[in-house]
PDB file of N, CA and C in Angstrom:
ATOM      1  N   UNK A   1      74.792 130.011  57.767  1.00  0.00           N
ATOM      2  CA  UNK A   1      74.518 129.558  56.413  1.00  0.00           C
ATOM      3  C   UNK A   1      75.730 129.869  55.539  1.00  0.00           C
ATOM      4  N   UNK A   2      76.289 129.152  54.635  1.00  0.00           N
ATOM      5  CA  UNK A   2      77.333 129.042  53.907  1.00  0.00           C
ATOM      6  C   UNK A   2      76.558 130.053  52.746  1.00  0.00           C
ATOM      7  N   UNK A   3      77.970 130.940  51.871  1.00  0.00           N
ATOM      8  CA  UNK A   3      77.312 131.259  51.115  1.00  0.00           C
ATOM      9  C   UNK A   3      78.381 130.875  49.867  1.00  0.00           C
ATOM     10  N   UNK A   4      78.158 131.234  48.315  1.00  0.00           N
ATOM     11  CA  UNK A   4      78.724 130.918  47.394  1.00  0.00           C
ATOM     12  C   UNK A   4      78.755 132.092  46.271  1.00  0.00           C
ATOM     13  N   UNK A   5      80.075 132.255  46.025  1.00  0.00           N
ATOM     14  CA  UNK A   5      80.120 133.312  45.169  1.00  0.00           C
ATOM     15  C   UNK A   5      80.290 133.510  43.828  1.00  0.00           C
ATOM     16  N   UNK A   6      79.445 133.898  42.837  1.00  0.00           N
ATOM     17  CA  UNK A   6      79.077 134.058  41.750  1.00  0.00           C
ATOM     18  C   UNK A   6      80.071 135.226  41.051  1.00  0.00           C
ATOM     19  N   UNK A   7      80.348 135.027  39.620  1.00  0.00           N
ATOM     20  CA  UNK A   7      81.255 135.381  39.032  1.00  0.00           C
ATOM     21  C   UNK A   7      80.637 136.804  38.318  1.00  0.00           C
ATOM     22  N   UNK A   8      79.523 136.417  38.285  1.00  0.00           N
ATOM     23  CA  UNK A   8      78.709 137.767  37.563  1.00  0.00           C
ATOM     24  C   UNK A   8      77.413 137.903  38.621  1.00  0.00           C
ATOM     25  N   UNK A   9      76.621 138.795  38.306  1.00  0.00           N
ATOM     26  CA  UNK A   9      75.122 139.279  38.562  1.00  0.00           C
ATOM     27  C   UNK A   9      74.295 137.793  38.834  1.00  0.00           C
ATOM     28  N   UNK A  10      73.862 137.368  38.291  1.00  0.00           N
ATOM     29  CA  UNK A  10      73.003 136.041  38.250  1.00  0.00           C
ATOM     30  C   UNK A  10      73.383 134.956  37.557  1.00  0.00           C
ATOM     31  N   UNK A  11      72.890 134.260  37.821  1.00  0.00           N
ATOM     32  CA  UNK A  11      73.275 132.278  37.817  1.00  0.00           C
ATOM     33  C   UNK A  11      72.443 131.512  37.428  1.00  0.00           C
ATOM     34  N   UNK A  12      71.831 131.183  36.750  1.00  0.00           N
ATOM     35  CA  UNK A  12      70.534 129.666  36.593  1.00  0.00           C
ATOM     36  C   UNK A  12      70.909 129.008  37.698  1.00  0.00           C
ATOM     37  N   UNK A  13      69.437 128.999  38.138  1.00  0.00           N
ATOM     38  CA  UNK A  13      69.736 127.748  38.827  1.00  0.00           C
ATOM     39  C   UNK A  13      70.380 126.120  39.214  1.00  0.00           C
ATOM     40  N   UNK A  14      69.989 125.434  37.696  1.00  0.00           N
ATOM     41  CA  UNK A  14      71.197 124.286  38.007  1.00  0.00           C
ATOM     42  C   UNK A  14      72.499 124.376  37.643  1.00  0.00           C
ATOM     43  N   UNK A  15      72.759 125.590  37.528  1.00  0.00           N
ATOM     44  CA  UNK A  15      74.416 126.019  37.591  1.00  0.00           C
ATOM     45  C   UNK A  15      74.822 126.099  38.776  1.00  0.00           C
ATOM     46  N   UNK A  16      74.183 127.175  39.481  1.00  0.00           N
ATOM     47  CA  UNK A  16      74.280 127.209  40.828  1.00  0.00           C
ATOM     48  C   UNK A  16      74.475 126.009  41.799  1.00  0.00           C
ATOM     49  N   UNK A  17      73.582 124.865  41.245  1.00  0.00           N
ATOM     50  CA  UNK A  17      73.527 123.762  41.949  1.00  0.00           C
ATOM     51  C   UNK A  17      74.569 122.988  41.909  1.00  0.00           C
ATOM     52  N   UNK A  18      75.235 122.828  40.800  1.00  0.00           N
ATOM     53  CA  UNK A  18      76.577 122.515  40.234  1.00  0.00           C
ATOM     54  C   UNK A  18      77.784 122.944  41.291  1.00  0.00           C
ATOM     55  N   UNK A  19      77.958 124.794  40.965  1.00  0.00           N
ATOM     56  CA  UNK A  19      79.132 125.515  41.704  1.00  0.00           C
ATOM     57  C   UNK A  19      79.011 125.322  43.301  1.00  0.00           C
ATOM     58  N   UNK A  20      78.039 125.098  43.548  1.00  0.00           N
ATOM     59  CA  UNK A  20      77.655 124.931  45.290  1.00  0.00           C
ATOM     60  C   UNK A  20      78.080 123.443  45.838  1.00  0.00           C
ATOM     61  N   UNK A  21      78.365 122.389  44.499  1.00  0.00           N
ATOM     62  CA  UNK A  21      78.396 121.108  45.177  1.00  0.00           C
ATOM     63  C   UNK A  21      77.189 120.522  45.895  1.00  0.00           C
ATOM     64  N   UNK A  22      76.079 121.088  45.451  1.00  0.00           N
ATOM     65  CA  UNK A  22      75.143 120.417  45.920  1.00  0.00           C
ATOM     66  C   UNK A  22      74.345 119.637  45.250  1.00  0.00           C
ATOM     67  N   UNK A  23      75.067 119.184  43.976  1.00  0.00           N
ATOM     68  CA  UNK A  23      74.362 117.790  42.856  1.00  0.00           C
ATOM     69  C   UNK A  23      75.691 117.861  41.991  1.00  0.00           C
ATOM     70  N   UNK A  24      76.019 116.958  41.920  1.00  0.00           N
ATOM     71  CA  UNK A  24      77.303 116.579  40.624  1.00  0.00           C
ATOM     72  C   UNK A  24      77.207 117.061  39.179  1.00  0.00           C
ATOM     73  N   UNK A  25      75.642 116.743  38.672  1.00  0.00           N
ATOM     74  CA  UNK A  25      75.785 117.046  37.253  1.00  0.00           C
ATOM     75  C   UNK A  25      74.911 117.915  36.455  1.00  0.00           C
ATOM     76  N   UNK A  26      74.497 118.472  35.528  1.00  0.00           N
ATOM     77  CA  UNK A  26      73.548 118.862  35.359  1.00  0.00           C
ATOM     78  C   UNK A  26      72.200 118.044  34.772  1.00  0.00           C
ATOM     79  N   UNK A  27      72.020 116.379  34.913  1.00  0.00           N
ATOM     80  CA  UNK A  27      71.577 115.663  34.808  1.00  0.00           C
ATOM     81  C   UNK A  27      70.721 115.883  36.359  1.00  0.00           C
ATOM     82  N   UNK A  28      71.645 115.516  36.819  1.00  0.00           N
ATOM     83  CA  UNK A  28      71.263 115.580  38.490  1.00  0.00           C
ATOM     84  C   UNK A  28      70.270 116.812  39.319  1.00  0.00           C
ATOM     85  N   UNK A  29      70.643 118.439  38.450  1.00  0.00           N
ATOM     86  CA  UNK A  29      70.137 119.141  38.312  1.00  0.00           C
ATOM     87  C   UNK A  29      68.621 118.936  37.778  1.00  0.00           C
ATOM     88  N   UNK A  30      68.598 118.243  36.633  1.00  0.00           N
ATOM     89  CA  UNK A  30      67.062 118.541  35.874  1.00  0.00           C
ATOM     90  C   UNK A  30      66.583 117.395  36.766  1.00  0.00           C
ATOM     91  N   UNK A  31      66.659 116.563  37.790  1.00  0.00           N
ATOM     92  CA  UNK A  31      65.681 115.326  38.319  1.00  0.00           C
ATOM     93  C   UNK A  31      65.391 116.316  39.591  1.00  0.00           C
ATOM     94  N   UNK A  32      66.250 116.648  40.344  1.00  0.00           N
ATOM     95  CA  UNK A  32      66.478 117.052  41.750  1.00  0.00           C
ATOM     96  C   UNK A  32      65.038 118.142  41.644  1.00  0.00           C
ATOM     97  N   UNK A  33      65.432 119.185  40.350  1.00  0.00           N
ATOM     98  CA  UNK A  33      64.198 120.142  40.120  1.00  0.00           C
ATOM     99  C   UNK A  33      62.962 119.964  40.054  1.00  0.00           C
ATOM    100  N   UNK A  34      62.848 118.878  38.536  1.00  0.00           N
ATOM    101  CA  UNK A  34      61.695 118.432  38.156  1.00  0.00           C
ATOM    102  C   UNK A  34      60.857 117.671  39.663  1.00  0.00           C
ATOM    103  N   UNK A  35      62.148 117.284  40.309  1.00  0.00           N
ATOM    104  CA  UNK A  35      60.852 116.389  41.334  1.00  0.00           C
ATOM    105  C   UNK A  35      60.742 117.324  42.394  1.00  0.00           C
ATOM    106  N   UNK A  36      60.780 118.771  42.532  1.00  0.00           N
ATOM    107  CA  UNK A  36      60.285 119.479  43.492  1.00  0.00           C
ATOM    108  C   UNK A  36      61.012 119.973  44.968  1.00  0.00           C
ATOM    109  N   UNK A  37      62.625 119.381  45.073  1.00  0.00           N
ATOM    110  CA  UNK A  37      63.510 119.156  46.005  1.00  0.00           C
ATOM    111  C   UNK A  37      63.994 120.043  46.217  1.00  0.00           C
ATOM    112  N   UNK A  38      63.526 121.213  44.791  1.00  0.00           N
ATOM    113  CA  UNK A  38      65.038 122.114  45.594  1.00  0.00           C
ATOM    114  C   UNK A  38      63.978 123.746  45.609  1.00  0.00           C
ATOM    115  N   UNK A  39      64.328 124.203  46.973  1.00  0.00           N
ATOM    116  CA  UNK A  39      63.934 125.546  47.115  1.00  0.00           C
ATOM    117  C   UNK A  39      64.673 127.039  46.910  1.00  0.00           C
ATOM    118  N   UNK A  40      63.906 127.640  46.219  1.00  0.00           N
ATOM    119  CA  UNK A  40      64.432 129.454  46.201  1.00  0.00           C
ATOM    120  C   UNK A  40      64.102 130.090  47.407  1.00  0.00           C
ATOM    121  N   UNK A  41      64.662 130.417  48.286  1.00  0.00           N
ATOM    122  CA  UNK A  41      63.964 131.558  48.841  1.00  0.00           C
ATOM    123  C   UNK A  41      62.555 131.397  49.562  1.00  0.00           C
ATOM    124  N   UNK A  42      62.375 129.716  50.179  1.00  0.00           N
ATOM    125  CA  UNK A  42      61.375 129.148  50.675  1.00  0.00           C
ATOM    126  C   UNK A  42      60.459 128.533  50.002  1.00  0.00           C
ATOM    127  N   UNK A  43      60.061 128.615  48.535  1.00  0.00           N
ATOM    128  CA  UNK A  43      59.225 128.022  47.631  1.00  0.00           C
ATOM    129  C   UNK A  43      59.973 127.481  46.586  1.00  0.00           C
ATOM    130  N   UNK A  44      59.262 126.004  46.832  1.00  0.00           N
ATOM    131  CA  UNK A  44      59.416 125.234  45.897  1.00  0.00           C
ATOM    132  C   UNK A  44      59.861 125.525  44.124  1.00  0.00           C
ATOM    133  N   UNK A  45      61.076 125.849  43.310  1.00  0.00           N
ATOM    134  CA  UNK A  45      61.138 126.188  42.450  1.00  0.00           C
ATOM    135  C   UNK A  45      60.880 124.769  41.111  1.00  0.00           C
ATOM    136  N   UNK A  46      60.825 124.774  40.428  1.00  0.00           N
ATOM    137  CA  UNK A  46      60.402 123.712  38.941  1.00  0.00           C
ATOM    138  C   UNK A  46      61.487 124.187  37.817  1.00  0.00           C
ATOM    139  N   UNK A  47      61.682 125.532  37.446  1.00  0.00           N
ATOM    140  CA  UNK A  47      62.272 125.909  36.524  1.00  0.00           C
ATOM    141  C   UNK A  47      64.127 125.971  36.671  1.00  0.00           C
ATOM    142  N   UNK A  48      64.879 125.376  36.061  1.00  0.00           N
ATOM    143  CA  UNK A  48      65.984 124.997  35.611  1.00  0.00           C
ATOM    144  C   UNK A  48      66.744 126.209  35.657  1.00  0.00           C
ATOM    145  N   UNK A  49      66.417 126.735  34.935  1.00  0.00           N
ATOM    146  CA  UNK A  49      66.434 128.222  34.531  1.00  0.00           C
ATOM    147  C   UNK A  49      66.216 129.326  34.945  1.00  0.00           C
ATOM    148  N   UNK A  50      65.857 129.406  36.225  1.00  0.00           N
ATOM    149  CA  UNK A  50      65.223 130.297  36.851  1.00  0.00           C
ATOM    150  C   UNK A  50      67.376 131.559  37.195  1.00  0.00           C
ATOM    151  N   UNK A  51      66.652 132.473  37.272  1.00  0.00           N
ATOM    152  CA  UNK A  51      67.617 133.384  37.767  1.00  0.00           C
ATOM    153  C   UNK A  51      67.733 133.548  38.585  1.00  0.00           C
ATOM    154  N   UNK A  52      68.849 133.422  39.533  1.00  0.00           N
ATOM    155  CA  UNK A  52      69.506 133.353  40.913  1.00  0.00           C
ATOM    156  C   UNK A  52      69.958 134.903  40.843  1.00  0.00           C
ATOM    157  N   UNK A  53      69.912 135.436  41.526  1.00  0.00           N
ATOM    158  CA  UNK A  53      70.198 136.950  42.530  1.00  0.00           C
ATOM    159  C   UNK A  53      71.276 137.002  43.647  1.00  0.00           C
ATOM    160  N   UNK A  54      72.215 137.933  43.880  1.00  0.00           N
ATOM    161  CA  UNK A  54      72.650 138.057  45.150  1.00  0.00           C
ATOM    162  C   UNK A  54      71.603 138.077  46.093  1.00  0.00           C
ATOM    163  N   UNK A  55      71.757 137.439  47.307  1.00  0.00           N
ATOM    164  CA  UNK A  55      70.918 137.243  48.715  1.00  0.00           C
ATOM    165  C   UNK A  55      69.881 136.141  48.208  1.00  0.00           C
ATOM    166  N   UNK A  56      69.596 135.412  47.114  1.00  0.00           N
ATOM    167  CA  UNK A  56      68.712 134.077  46.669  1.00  0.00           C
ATOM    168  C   UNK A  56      69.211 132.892  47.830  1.00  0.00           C
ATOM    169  N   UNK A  57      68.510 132.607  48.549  1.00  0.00           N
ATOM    170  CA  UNK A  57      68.558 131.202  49.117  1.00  0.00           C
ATOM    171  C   UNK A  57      68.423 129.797  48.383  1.00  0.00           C
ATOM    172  N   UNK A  58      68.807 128.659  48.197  1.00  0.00           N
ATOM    173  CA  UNK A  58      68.940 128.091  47.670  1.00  0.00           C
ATOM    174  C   UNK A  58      68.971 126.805  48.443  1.00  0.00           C
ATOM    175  N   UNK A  59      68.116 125.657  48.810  1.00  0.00           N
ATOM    176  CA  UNK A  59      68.039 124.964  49.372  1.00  0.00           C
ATOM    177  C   UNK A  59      68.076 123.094  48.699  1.00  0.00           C
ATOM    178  N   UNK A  60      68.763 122.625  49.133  1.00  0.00           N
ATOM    179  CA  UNK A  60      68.234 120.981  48.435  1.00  0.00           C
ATOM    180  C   UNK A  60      68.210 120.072  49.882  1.00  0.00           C
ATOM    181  N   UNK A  61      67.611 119.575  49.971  1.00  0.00           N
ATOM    182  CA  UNK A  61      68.334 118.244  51.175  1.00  0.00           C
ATOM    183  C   UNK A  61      68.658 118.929  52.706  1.00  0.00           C
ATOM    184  N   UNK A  62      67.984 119.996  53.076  1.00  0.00           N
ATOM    185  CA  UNK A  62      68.516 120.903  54.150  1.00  0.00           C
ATOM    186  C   UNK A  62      69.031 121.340  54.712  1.00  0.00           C
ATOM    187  N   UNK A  63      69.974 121.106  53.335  1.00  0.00           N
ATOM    188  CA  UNK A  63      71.362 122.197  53.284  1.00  0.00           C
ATOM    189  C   UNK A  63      70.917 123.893  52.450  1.00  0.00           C
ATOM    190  N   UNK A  64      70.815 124.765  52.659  1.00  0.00           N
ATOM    191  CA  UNK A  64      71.226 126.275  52.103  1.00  0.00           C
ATOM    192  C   UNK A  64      72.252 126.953  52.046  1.00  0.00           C
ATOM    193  N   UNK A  65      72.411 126.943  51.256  1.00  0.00           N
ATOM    194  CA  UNK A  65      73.337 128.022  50.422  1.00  0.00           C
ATOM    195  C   UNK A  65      72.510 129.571  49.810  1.00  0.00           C
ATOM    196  N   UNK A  66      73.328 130.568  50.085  1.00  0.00           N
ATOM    197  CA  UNK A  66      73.758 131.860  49.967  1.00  0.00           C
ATOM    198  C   UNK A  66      74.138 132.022  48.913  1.00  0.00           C
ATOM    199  N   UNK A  67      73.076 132.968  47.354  1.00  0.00           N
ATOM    200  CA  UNK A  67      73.840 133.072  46.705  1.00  0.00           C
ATOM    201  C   UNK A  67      74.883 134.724  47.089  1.00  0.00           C
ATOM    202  N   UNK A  68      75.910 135.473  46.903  1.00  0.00           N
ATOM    203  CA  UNK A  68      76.831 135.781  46.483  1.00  0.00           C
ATOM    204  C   UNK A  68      77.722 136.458  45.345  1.00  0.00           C
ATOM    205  N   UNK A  69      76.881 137.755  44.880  1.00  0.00           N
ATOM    206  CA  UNK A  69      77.156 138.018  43.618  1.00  0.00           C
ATOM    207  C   UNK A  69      78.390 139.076  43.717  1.00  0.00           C
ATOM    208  N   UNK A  70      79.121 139.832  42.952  1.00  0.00           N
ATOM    209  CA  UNK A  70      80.557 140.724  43.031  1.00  0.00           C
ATOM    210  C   UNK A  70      79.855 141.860  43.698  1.00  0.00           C
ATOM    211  N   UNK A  71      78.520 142.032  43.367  1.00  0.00           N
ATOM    212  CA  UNK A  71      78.387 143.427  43.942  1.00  0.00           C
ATOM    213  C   UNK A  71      77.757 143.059  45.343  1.00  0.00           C
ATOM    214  N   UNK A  72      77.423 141.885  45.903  1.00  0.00           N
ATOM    215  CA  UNK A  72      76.773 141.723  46.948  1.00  0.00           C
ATOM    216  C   UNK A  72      77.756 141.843  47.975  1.00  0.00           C
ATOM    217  N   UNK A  73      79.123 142.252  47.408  1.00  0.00           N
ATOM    218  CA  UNK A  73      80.721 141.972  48.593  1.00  0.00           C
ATOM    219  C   UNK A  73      80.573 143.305  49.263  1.00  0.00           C
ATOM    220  N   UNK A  74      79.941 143.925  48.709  1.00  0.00           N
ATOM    221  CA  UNK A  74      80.274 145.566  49.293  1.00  0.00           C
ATOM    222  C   UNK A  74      81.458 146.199  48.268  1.00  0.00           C
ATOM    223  N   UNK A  75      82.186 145.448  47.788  1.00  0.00           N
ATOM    224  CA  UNK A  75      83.169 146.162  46.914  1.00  0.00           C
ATOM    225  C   UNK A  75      82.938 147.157  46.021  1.00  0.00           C
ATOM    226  N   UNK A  76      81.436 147.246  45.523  1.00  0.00           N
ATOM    227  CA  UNK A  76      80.783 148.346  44.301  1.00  0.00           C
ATOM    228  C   UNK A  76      80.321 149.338  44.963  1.00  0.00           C
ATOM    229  N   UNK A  77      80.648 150.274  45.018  1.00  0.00           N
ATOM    230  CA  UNK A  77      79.536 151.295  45.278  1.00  0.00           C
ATOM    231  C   UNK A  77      79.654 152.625  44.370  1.00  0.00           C
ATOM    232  N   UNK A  78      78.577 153.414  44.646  1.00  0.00           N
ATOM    233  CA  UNK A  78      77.748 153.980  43.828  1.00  0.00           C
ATOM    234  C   UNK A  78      78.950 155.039  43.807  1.00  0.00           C
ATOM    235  N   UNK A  79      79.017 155.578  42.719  1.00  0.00           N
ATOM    236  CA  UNK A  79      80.342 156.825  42.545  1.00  0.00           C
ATOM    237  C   UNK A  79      79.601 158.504  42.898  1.00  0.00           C
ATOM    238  N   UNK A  80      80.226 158.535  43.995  1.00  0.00           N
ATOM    239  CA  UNK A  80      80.295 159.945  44.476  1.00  0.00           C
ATOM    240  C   UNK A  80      79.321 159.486  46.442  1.00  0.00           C
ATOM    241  N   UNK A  81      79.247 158.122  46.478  1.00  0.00           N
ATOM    242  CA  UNK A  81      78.898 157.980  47.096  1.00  0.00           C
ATOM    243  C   UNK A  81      79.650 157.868  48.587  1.00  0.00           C
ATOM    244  N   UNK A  82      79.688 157.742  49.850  1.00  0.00           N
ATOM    245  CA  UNK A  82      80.253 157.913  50.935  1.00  0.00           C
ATOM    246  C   UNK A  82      79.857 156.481  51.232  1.00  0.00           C
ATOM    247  N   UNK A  83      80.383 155.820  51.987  1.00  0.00           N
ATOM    248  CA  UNK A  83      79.730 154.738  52.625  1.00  0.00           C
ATOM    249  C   UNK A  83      79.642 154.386  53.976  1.00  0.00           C
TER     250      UNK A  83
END
């Protein structure tokens, strides 16, 4: 599964849909949603808006995408921590 990496913590969803190349516009975004096409994490999402997470699956057309956030790289960790 391909994944895609996010610039901050979380993403709306038809942003996401946008940066992934998996709909051109954000026009394309509000139809793809409204008509039920695109999945979070196995269920059917509706909301536009919804907040995307590092490890969020993201599905349209049966393609998935990986979301990908700065701290999901391993690069952050906890201070005083060992890893």
């Amino acid at each position: 599964m391909d994944f895609v990496e996010i610039r901050d913590e979380s993403i709306r969803l038809g942003q996401f849909l946008k940066l992934a190349s998996l709909i051109d516009t954000g026009a394309d975004a509000k139809l793809v949603i409204a008509d039920g096409l695109v999945t979070v994490n196995g269920e059917v999402e509706l909301r536009r808006g919804r907040q995307l997470h590092d490890g969020d699956v993201v599905a349209l057309g049966g393609i998935g995408v990986r979301v990908q956030s700065p701290a999901g790289t391993g690069l952050l960790t906890a201070p005083g921590k060992d890893s």
